[in-house]
C-alpha atoms as a PDB file:
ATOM      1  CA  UNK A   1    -233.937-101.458  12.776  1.00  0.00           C
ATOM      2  CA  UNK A   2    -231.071-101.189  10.097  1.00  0.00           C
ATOM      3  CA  UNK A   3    -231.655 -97.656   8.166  1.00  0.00           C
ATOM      4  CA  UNK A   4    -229.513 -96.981   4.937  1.00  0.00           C
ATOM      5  CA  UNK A   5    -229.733 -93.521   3.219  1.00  0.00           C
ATOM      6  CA  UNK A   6    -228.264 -93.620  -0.756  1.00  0.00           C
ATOM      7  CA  UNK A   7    -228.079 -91.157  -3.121  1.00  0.00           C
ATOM      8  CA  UNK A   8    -227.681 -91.045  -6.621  1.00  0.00           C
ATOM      9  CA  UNK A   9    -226.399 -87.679  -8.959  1.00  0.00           C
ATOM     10  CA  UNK A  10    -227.446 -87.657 -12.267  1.00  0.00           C
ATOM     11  CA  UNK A  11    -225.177 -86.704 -15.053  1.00  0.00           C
ATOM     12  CA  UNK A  12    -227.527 -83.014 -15.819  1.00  0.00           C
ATOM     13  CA  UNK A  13    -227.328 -79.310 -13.855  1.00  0.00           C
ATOM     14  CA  UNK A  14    -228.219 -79.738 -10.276  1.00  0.00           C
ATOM     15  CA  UNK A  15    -230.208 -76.366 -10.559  1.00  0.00           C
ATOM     16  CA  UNK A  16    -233.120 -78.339 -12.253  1.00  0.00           C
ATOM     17  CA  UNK A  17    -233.081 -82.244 -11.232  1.00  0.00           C
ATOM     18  CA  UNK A  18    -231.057 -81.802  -7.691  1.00  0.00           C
ATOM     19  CA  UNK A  19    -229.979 -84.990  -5.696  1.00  0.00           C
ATOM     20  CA  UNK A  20    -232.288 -87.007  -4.436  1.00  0.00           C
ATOM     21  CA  UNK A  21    -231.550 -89.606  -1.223  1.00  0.00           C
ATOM     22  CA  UNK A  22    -233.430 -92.433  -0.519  1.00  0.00           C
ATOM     23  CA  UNK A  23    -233.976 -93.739   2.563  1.00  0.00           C
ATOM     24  CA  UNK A  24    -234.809 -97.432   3.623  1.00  0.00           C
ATOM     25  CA  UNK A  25    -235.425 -99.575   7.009  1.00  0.00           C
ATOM     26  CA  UNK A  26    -235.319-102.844   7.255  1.00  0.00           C
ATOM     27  CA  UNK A  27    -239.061-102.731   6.529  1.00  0.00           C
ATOM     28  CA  UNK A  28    -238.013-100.825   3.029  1.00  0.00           C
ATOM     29  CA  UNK A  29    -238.211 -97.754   1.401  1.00  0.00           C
ATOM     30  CA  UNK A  30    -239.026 -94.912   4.038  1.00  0.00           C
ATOM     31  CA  UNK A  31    -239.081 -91.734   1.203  1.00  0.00           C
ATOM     32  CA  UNK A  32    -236.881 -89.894  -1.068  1.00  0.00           C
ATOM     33  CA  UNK A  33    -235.415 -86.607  -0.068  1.00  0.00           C
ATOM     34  CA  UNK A  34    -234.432 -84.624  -2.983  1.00  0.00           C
ATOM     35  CA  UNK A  35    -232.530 -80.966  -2.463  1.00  0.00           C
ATOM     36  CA  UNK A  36    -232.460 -78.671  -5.027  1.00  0.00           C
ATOM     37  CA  UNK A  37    -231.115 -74.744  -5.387  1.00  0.00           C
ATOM     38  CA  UNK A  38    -234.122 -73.541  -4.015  1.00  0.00           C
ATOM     39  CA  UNK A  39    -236.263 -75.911  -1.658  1.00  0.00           C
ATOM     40  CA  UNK A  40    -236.001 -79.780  -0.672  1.00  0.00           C
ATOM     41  CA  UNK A  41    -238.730 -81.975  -1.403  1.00  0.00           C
ATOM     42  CA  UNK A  42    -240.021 -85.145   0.690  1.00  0.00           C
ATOM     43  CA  UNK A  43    -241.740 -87.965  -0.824  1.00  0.00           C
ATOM     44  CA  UNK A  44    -242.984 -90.228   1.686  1.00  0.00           C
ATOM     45  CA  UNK A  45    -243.074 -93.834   0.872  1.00  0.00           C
ATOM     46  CA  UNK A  46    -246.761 -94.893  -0.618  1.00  0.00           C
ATOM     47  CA  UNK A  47    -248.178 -91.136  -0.895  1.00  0.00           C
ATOM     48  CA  UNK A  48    -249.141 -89.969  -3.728  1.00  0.00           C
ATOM     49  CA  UNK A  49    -248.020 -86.145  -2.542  1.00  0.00           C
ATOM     50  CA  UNK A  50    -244.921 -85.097  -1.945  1.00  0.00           C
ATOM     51  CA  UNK A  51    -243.790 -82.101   0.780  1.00  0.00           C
ATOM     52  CA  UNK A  52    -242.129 -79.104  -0.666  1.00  0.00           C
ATOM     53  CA  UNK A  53    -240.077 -76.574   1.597  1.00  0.00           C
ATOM     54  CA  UNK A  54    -237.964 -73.815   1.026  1.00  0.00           C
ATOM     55  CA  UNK A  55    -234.655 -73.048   2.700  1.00  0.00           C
ATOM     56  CA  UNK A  56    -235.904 -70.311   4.367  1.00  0.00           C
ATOM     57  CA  UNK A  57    -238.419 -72.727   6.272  1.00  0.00           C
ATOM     58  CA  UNK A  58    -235.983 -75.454   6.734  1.00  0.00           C
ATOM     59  CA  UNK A  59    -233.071 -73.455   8.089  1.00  0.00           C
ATOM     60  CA  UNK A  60    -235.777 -71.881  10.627  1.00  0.00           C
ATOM     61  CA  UNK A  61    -237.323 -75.214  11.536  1.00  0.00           C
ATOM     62  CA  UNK A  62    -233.908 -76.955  12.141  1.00  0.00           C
ATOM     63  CA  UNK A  63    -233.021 -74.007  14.444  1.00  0.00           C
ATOM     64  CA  UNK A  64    -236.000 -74.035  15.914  1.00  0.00           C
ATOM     65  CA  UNK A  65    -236.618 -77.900  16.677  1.00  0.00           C
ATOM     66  CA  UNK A  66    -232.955 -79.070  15.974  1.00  0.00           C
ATOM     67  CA  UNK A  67    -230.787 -80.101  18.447  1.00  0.00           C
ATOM     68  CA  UNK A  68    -227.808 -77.461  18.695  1.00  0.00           C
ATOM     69  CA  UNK A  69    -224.224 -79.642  18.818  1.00  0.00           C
ATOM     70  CA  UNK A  70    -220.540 -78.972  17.301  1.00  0.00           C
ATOM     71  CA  UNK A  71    -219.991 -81.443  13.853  1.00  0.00           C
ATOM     72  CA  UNK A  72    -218.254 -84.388  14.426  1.00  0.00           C
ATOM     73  CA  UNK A  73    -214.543 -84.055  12.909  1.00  0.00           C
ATOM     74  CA  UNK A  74    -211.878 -86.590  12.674  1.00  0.00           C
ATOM     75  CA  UNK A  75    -209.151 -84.210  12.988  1.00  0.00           C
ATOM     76  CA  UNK A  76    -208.174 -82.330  16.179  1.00  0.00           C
ATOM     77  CA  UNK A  77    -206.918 -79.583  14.948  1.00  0.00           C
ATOM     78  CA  UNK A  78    -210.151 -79.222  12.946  1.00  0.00           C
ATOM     79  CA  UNK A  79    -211.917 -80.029  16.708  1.00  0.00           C
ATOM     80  CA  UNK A  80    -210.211 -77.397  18.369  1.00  0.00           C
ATOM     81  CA  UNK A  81    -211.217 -74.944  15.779  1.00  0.00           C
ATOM     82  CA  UNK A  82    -214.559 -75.524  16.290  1.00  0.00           C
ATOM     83  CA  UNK A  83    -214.705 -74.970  19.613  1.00  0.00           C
ATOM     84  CA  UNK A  84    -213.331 -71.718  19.762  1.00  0.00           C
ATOM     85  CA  UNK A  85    -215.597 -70.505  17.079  1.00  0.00           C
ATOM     86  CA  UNK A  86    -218.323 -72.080  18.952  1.00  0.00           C
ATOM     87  CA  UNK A  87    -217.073 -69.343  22.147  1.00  0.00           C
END
């Protein structure tokens, strides 16, 4: 299955619209993610809710449940940075 994620910034503030990413699957649209200043915001594909959550919540769920790995860089000096930071 082929999954795309777009995004699209409106010419206003990002304070009060934020960027929202859409993602699709070869079956279609999945949801919309949009992140604003103060929470992100799921809207799953065909429900007429969406799921608001604050940074607080998120940063504690994606330590929590996230998988804990070093960001992929391309440079490697930036590489070697990284993993002594990561010491």
């Amino acid at each position: 299955m082929a999954t795309k994620v777009r995004f699209a910034i409106p010419e206003r503030e990002i304070e009060q619209t934020g960027i929202t990413f859409k993602r699709t699957t070869d079956d279609g649209l999945h949801g919309e993610l949009t992140v604003r200043q103060n929470d992100l915001i799921w809207r799953p594909k065909g429900n007429e809710y969406v799921f608001e959550v604050s940074w607080k919540t998120f940063a504690k769920f994606a330590e929590e449940e996230g998988k804990r790995k070093l960001p992929k860089t391309t440079s490697v000096k930036s590489r070697k940075k990284l993993k002594s930071l990561a010491v």
